[in-house]
C-alpha atoms as a PDB file:
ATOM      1  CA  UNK A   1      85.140 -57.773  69.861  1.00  0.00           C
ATOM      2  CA  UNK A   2      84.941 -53.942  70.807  1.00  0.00           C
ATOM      3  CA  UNK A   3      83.124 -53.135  67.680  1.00  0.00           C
ATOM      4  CA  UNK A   4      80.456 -56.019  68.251  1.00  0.00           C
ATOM      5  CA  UNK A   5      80.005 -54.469  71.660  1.00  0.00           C
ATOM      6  CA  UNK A   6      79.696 -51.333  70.284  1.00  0.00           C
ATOM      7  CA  UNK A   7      77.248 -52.498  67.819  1.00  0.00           C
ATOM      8  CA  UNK A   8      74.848 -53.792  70.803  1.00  0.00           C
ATOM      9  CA  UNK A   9      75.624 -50.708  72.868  1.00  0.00           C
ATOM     10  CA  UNK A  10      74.192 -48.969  69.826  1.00  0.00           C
ATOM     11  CA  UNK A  11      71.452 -51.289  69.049  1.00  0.00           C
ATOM     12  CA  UNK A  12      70.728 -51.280  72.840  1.00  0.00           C
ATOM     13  CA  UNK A  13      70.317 -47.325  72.904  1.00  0.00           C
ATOM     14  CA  UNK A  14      67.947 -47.093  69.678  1.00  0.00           C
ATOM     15  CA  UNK A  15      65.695 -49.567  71.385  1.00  0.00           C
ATOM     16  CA  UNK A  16      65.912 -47.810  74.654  1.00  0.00           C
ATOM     17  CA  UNK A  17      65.092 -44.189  73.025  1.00  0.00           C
ATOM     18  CA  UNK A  18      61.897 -45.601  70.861  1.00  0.00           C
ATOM     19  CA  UNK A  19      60.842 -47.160  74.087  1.00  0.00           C
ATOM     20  CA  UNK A  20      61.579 -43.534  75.747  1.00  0.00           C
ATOM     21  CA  UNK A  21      59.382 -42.282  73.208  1.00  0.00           C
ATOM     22  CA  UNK A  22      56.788 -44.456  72.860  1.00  0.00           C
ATOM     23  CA  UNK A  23      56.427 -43.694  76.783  1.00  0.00           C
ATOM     24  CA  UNK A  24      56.218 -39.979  75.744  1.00  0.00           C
ATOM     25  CA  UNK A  25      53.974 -40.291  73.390  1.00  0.00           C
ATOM     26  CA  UNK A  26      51.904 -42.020  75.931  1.00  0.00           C
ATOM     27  CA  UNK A  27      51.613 -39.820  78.360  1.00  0.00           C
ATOM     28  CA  UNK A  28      51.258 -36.891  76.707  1.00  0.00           C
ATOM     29  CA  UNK A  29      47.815 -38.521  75.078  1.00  0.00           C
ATOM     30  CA  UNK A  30      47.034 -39.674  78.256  1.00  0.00           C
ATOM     31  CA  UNK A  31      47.285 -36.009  80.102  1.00  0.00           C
ATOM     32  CA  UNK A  32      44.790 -34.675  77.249  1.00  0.00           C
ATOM     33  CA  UNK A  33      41.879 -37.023  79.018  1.00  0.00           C
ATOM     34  CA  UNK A  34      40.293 -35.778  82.293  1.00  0.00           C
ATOM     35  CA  UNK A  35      39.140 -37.709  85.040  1.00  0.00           C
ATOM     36  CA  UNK A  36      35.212 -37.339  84.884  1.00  0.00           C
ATOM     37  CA  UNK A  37      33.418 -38.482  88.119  1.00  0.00           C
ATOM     38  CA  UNK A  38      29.633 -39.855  86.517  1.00  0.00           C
ATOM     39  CA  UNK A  39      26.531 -40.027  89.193  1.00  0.00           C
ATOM     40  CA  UNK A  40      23.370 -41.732  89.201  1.00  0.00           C
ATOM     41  CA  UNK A  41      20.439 -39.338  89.120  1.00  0.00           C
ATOM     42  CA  UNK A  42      18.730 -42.333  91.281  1.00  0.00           C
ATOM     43  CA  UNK A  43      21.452 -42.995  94.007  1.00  0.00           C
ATOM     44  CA  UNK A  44      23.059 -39.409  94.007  1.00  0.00           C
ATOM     45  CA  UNK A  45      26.539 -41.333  94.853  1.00  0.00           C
ATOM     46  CA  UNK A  46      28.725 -40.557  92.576  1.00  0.00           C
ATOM     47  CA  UNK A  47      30.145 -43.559  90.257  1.00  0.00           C
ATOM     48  CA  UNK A  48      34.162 -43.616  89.591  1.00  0.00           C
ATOM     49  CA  UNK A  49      34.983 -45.117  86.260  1.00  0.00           C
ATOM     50  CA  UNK A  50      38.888 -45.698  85.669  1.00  0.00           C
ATOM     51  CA  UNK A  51      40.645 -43.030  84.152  1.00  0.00           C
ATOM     52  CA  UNK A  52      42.554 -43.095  80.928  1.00  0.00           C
ATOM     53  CA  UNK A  53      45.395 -41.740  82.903  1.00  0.00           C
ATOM     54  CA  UNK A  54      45.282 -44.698  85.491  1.00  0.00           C
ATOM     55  CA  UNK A  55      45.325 -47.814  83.087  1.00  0.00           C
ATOM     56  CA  UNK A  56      47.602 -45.866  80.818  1.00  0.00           C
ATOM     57  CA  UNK A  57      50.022 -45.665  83.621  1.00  0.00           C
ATOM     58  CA  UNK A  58      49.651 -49.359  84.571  1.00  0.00           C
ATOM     59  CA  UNK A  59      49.899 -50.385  81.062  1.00  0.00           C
ATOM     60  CA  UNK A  60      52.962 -48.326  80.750  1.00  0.00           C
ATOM     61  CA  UNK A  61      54.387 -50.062  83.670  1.00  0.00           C
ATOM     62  CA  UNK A  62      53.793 -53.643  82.452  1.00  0.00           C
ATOM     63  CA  UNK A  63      55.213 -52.589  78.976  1.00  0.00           C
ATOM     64  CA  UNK A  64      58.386 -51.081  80.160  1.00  0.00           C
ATOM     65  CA  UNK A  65      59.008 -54.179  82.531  1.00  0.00           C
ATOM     66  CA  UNK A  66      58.940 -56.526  79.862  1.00  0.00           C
ATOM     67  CA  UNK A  67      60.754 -54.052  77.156  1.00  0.00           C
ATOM     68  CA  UNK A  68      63.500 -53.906  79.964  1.00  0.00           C
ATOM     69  CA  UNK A  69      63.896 -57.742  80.328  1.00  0.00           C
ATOM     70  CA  UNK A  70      63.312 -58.095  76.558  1.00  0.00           C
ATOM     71  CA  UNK A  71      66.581 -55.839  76.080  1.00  0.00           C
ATOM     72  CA  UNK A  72      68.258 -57.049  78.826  1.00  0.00           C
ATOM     73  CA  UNK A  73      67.750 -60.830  77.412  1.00  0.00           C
ATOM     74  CA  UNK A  74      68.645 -60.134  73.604  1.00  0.00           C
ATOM     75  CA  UNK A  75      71.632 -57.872  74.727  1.00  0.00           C
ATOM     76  CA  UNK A  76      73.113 -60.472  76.835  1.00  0.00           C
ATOM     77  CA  UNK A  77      72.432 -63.095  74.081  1.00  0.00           C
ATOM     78  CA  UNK A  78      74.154 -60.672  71.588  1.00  0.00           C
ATOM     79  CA  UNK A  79      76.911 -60.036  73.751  1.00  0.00           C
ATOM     80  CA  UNK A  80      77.720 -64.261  74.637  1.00  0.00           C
ATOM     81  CA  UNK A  81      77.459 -64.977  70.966  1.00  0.00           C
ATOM     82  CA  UNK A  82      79.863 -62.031  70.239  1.00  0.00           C
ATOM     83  CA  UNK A  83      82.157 -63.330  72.872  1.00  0.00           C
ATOM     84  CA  UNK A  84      81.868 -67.408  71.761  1.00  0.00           C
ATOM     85  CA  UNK A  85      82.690 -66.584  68.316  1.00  0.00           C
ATOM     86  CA  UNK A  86      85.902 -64.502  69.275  1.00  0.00           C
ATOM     87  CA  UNK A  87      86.825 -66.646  72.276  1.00  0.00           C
ATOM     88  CA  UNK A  88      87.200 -70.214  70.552  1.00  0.00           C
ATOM     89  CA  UNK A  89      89.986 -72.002  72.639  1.00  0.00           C
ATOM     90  CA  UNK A  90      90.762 -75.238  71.015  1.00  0.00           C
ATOM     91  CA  UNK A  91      93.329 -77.995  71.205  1.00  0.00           C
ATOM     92  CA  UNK A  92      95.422 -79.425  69.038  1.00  0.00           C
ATOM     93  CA  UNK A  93      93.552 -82.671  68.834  1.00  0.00           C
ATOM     94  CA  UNK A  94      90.313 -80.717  68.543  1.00  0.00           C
ATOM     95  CA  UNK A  95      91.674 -78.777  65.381  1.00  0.00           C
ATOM     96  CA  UNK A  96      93.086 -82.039  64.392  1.00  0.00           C
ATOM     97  CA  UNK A  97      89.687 -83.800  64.540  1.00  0.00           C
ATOM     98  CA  UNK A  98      87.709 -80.784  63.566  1.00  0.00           C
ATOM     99  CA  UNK A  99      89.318 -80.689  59.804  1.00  0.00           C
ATOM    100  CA  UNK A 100      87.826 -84.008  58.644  1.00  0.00           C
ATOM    101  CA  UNK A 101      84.539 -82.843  60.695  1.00  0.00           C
ATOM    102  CA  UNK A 102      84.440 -79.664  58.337  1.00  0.00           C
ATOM    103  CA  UNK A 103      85.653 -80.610  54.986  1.00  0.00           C
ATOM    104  CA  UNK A 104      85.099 -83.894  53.217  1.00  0.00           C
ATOM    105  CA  UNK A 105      88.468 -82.726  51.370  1.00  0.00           C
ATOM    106  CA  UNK A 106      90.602 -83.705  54.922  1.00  0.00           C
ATOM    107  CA  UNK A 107      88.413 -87.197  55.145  1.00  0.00           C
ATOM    108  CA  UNK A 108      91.058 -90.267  55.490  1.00  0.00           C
ATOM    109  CA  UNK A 109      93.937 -87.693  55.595  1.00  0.00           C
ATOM    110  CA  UNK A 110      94.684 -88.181  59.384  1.00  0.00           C
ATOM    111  CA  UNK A 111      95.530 -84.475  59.779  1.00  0.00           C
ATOM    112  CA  UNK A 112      98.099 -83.879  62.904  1.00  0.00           C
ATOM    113  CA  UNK A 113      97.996 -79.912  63.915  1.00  0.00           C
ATOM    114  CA  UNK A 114      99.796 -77.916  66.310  1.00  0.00           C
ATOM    115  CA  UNK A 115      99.089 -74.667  67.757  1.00  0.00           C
ATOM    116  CA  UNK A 116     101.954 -71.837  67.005  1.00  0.00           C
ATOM    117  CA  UNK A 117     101.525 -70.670  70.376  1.00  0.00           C
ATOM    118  CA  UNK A 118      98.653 -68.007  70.533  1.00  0.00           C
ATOM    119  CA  UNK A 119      95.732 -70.411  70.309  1.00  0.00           C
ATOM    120  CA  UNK A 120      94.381 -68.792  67.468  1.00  0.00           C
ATOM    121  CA  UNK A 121      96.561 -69.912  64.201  1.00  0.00           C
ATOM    122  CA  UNK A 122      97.827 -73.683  64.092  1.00  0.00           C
ATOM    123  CA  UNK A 123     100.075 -75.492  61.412  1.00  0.00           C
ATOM    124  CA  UNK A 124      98.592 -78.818  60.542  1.00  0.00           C
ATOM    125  CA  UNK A 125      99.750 -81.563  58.167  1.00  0.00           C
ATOM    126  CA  UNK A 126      98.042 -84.271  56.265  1.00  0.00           C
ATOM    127  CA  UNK A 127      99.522 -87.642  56.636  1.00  0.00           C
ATOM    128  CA  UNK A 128      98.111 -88.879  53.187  1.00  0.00           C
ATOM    129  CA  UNK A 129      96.998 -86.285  50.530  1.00  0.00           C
ATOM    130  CA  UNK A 130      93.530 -85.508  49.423  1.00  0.00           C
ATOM    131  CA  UNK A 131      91.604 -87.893  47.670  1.00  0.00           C
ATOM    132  CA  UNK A 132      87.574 -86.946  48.158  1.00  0.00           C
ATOM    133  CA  UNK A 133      88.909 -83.723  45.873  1.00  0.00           C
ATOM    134  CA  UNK A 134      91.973 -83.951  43.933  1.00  0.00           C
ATOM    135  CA  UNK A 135      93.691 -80.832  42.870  1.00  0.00           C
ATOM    136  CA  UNK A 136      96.326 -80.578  40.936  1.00  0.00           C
ATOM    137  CA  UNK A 137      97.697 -77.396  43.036  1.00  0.00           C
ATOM    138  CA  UNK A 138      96.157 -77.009  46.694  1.00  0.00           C
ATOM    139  CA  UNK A 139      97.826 -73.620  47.584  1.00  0.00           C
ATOM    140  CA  UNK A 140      95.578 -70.938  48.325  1.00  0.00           C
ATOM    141  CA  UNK A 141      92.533 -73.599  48.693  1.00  0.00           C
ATOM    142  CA  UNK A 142      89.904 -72.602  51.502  1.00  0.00           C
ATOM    143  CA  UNK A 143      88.224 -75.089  53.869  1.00  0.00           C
ATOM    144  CA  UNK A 144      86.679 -74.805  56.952  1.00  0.00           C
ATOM    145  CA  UNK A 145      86.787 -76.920  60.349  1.00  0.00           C
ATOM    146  CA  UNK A 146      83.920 -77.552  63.171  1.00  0.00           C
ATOM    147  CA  UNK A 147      84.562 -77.962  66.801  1.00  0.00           C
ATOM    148  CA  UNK A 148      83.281 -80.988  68.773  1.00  0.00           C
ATOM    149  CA  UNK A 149      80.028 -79.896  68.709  1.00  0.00           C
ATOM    150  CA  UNK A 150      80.149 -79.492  64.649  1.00  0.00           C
ATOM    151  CA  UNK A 151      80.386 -75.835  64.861  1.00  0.00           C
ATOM    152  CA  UNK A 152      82.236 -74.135  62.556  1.00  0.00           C
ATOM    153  CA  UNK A 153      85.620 -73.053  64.188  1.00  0.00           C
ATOM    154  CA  UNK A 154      87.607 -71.807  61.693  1.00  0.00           C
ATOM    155  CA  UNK A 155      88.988 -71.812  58.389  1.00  0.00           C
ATOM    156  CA  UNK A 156      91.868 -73.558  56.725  1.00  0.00           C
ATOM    157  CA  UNK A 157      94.844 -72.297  53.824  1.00  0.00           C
ATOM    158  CA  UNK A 158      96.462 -74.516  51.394  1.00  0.00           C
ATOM    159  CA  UNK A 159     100.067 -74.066  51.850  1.00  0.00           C
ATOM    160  CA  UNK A 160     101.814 -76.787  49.425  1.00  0.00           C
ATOM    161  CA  UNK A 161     100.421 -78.000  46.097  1.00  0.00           C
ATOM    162  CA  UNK A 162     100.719 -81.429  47.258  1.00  0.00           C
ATOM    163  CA  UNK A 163      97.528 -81.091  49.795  1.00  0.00           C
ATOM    164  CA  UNK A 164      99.862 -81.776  52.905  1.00  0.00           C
ATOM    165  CA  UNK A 165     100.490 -78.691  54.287  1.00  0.00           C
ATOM    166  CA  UNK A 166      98.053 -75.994  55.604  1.00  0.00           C
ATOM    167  CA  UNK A 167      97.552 -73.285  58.416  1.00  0.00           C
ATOM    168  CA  UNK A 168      94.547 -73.093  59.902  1.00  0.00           C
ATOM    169  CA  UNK A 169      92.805 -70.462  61.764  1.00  0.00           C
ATOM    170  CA  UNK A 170      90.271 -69.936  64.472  1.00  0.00           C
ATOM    171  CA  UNK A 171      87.401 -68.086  65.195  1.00  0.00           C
ATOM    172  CA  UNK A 172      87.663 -63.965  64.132  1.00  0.00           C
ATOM    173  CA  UNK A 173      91.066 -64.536  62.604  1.00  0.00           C
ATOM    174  CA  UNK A 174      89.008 -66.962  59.915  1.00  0.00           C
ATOM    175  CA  UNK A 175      87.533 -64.262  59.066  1.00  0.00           C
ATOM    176  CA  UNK A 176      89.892 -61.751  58.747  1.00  0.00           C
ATOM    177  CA  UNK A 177      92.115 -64.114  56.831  1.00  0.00           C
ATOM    178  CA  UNK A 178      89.222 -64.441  54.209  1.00  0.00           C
ATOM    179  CA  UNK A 179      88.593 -67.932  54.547  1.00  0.00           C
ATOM    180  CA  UNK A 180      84.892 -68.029  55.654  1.00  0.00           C
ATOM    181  CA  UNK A 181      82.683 -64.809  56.326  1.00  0.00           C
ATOM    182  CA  UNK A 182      81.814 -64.162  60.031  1.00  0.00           C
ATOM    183  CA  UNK A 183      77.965 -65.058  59.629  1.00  0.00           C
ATOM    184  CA  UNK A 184      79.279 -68.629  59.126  1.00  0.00           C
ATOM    185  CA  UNK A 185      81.183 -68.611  62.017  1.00  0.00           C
ATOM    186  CA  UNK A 186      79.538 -70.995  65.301  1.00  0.00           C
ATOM    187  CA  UNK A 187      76.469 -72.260  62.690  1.00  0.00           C
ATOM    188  CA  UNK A 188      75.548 -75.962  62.961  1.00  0.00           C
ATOM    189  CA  UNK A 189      77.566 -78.261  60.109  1.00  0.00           C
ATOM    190  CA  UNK A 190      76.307 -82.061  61.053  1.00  0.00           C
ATOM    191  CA  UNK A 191      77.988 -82.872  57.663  1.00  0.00           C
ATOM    192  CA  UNK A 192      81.556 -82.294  56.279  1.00  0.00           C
ATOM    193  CA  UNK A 193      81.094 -79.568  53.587  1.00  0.00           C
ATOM    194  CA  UNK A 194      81.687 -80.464  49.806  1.00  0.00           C
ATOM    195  CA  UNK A 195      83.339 -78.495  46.916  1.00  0.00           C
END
């Protein structure tokens, strides 16, 4: 999670500096304009025309408001994502549920899981094998799982040729344990994936 923040902190300050120096840029073609007062020969009173200066300067004003709440929006957008995909909490029935939800491979498999106790990594066990994909050796096979809301949640390892036995793995870990690549990670699934 620190280097996702770090990533927005850094994408934050690029955006910040080009705004900076669009600003500068700004102003300093602003200050080459003079204000020029214009009269009419007939009336004598002289005529004030807005300066470049002045609707530069309220033009900067309305730009840097909305560049500000622009970068404050996409930051904290950036930021919740980064946090939802790290901060998956599920339980075992969700995991349990989730498999089938994922992978047509788990479909009709009534898979029971259990968390090992840091809500990240959970041991789950088919109570039939495989049959939408028979293998002849399931160790080492990938598969993902969604949440309720057929996100993808994680990623599941083979463990026993027979199909029955795998550890599965939420959020980041997923990732880190190869099974899915973190671009995958929270996107929509409405169907179990195939293959």
């Amino acid at each position: 999670m620190n280097d996702d923040l770090r990533s927005i902190g850094d994408a934050l300050e690029i955006a910040i500096a080009r705004e900076i120096a669009a600003t500068a840029r700004n102003n300093v073609v602003a200050l080459r304009h003079d204000s020029v007062e214009h009269t009419d020969s007939s009336k004598e009173a002289p005529v004030s025309n807005p300066t470049p200066v002045s609707i530069t300067a309220a033009r900067k004003r309305r730009l840097s408001r909305r560049s500000v709440v622009a970068i404050a929006v996409l930051g904290t957008l950036a930021v919740g994502g980064a946090a939802a995909a790290t901060a998956i909490h599920l339980s075992d029935d969700e995991v349990s549920n989730g498999l089938p939800g994922g992978s047509a491979i788990f479909e009709g498999t009534h898979p029971t899981c259990t968390n090992s106790g840091d809500g990240v990594v959970y041991d789950c066990t088919l109570a039939s094998a495989p049959t939408a994909e028979v293998l002849s050796d399931y160790v080492g096979t990938l598969e993902l799982f969604v949440d309720s809301a057929k996100n993808i949640a994680g990623g599941c390892r083979g463990i026993t040729a027979d199909g029955l036995q795998w550890t599965c793995y939420v959020g980041d870990r997923a990732v880190q344990e190869g099974i899915l690549s973190s671009d995958l990670l929270g996107q929509y699934s409405p169907e179990p994936g195939r293959g």
